[in-house]
N, C-alpha and C. Protein backbone atom coordinates (compact mmCIF):
# COMPACT_ATOMS: atom_id res chain seq x y z
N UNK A 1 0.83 -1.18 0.00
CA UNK A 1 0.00 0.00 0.00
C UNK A 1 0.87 1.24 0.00
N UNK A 2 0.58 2.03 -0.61
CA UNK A 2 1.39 3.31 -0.93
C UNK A 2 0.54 4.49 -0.88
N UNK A 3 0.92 5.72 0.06
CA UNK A 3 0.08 6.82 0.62
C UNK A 3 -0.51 6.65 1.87
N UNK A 4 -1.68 7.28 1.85
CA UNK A 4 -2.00 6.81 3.70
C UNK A 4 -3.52 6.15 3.32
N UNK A 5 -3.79 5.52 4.59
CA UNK A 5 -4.67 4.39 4.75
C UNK A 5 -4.95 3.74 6.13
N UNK A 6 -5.97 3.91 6.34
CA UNK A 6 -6.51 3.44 7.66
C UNK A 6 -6.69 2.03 7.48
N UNK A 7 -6.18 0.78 8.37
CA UNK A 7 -6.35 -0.49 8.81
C UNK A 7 -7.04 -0.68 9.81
N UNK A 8 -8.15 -0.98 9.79
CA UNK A 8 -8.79 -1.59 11.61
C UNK A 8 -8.92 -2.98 11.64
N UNK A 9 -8.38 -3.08 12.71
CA UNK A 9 -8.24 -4.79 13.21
C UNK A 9 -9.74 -4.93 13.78
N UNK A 10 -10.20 -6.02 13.32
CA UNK A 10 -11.79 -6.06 14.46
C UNK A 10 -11.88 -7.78 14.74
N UNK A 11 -12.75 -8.37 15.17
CA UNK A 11 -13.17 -9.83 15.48
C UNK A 11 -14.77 -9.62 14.94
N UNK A 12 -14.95 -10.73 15.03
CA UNK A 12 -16.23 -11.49 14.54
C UNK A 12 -17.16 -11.33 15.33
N UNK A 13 -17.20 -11.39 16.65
CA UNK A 13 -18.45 -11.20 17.85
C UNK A 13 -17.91 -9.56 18.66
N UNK A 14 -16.97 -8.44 18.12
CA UNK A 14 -17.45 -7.55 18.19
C UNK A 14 -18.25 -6.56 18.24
N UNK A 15 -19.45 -6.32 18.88
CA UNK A 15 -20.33 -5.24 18.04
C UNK A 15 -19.85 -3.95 18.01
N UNK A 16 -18.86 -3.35 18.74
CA UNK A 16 -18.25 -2.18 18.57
C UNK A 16 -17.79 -1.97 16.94
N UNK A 17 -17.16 -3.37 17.01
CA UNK A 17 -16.66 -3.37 15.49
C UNK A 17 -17.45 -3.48 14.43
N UNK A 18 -18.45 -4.30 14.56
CA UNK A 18 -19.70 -4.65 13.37
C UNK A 18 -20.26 -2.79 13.93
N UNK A 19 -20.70 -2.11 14.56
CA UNK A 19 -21.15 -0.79 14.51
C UNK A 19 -20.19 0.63 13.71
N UNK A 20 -18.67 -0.07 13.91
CA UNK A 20 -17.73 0.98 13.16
C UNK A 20 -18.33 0.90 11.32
N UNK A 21 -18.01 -0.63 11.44
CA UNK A 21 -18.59 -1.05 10.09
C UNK A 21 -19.72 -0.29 9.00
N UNK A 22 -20.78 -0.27 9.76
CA UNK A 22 -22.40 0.27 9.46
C UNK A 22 -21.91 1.74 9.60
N UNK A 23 -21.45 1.99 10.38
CA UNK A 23 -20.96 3.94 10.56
C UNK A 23 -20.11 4.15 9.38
N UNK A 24 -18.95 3.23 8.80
CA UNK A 24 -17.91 3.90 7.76
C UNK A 24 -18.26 3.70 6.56
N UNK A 25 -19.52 2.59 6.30
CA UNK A 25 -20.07 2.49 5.19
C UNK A 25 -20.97 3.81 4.40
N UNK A 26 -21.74 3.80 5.89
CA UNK A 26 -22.99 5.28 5.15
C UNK A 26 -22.11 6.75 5.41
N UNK A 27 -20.72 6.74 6.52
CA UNK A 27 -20.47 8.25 6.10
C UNK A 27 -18.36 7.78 6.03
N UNK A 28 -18.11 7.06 5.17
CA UNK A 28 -16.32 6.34 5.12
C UNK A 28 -15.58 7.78 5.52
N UNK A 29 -14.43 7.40 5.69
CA UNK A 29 -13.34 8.32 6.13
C UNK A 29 -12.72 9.27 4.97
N UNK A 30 -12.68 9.90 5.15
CA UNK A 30 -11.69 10.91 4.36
C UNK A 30 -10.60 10.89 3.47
N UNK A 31 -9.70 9.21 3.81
CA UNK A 31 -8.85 8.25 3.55
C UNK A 31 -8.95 6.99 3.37
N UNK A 32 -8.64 6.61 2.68
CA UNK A 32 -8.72 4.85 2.05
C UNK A 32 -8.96 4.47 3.72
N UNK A 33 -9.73 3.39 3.66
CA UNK A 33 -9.87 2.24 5.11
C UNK A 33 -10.34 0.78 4.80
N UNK A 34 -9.56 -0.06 5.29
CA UNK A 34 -10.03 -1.45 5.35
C UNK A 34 -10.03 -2.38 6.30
N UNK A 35 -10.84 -2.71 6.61
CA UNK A 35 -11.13 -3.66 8.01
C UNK A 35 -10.39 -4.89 7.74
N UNK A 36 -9.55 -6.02 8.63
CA UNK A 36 -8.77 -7.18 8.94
C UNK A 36 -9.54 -7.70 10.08
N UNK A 37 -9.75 -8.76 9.93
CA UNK A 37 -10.29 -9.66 11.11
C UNK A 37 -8.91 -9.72 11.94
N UNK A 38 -8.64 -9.93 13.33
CA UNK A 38 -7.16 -10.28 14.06
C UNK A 38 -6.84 -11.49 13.35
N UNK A 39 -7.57 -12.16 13.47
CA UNK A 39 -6.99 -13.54 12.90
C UNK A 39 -6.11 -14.10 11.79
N UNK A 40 -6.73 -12.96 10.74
CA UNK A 40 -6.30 -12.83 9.16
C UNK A 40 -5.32 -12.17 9.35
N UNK A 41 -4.70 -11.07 10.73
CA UNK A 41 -3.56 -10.30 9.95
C UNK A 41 -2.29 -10.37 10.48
N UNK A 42 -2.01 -11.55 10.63
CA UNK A 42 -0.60 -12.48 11.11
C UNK A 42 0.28 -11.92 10.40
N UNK A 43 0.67 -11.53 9.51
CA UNK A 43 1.40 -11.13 7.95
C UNK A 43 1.46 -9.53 8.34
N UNK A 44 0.28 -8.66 8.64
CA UNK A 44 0.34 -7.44 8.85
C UNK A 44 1.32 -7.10 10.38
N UNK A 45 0.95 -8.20 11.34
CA UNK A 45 1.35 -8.29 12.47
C UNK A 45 3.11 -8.49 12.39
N UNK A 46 3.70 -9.32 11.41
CA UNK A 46 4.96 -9.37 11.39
C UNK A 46 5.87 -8.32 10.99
N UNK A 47 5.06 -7.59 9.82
CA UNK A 47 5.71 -6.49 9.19
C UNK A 47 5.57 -5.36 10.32
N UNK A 48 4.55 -5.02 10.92
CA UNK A 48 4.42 -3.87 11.44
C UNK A 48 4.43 -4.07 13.26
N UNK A 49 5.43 -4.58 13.97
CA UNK A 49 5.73 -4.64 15.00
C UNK A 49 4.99 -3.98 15.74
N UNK A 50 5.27 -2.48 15.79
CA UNK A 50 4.25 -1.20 16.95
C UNK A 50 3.30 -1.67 16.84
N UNK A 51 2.34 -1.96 15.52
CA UNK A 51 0.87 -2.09 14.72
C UNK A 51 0.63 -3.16 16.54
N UNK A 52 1.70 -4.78 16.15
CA UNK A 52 0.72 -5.58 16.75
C UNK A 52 1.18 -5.22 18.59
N UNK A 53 2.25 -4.74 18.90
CA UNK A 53 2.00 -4.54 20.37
C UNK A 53 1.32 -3.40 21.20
N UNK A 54 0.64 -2.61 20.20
CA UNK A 54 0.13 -1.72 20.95
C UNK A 54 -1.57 -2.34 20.88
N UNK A 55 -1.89 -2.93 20.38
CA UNK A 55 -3.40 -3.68 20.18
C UNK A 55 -3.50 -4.17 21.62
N UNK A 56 -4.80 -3.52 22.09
CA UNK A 56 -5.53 -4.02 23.13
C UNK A 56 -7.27 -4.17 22.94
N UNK A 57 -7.86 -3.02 22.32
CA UNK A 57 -8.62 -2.73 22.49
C UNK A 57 -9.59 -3.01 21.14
N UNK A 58 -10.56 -3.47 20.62
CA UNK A 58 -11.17 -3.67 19.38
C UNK A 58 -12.07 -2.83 19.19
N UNK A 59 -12.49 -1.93 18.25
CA UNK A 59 -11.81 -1.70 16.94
C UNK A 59 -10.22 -1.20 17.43
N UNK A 60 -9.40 -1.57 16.39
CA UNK A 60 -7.87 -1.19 16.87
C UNK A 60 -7.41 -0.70 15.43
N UNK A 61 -7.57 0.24 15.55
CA UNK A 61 -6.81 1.21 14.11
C UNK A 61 -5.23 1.38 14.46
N UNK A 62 -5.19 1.48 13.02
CA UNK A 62 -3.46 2.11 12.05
C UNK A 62 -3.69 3.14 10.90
N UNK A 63 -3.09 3.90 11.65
CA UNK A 63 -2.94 4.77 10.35
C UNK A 63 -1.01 4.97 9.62
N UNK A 64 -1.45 4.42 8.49
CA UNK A 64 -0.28 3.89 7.42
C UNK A 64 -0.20 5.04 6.60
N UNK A 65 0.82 5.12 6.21
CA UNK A 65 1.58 6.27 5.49
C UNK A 65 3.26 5.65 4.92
N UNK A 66 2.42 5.22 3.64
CA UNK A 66 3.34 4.37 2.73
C UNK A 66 4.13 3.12 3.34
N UNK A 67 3.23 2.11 3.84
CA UNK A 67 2.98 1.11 4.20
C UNK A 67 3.43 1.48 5.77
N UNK A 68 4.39 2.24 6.25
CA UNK A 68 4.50 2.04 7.63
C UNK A 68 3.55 3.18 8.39
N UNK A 69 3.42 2.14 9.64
CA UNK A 69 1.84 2.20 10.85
C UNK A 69 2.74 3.83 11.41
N UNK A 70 1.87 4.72 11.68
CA UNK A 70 2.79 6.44 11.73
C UNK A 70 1.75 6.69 13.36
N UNK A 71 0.72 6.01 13.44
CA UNK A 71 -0.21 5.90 14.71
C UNK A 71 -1.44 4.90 14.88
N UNK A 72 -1.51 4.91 15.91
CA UNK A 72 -2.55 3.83 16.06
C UNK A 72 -3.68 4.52 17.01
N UNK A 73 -4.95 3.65 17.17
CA UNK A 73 -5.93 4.76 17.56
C UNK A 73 -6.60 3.17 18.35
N UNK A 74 -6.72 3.41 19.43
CA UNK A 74 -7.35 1.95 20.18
C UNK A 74 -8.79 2.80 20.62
N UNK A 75 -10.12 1.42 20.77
CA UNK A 75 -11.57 2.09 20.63
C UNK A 75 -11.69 2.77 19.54
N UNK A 76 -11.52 2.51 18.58
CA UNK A 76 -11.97 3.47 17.53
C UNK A 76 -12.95 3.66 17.01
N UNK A 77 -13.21 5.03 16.92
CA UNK A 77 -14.73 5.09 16.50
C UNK A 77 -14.55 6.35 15.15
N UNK A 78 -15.34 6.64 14.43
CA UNK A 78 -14.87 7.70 12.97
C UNK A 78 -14.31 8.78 13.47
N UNK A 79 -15.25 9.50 14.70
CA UNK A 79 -14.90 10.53 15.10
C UNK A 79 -13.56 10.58 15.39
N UNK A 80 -12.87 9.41 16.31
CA UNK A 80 -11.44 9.40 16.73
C UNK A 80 -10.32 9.45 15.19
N UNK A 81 -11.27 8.60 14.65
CA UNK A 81 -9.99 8.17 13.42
C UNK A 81 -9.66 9.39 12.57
N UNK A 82 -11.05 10.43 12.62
CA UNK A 82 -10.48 11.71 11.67
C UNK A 82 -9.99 12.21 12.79
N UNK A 83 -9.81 12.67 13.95
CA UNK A 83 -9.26 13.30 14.54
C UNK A 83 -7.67 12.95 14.37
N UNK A 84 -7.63 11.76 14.55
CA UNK A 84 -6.18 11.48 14.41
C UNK A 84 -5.27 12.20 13.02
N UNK A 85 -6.81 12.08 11.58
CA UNK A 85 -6.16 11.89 10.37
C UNK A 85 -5.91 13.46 10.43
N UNK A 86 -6.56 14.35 11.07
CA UNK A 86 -6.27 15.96 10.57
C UNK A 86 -5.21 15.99 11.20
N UNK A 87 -4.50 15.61 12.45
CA UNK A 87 -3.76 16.11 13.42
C UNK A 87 -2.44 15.80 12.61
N UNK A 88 -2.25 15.05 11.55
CA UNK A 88 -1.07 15.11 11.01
C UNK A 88 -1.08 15.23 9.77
């Protein structure tokens, strides 16, 4: 991935996460975004070290800027994720 781009890690019996979902569909971010199940992103997890030790919390955003993770945003909700995206 090249430029910037929001990643959110979510699970399957999330509803925080199935609710980010329904929220980024009818109003999406400002910036490319794509949701990863945890499970699926073993591969994302190796490349991007910070990405997987700062994960606690689900939804668990990255914001990428030419493939490397530049911040992460734990609880994420749209409001947080543009906040993050203007602040830099």
């Amino acid at each position: 991935m090249l430029g910037r781009e929001v990643i959110i890690i979510t699970a399957e019996d999330c509803l925080h996460c199935i609710e980010l979902e329904a929220v980024l569909a009818v109003a999406p971010l400002s910036v490319a975004h794509r949701f990863i199940e945890k499970g699926e992103a073993t591969s994302l997890f190796a490349d991007q070290t910070l990405f997987l030790h700062s994960i606690d919390v689900l939804p668990f955003a990255g914001i990428f800027d030419d493939s490397v993770c530049t911040e992460v945003i734990r609880a994420a909700t749209r409001e947080r994720l543009e906040e993050a995206l203007l602040q830099r």
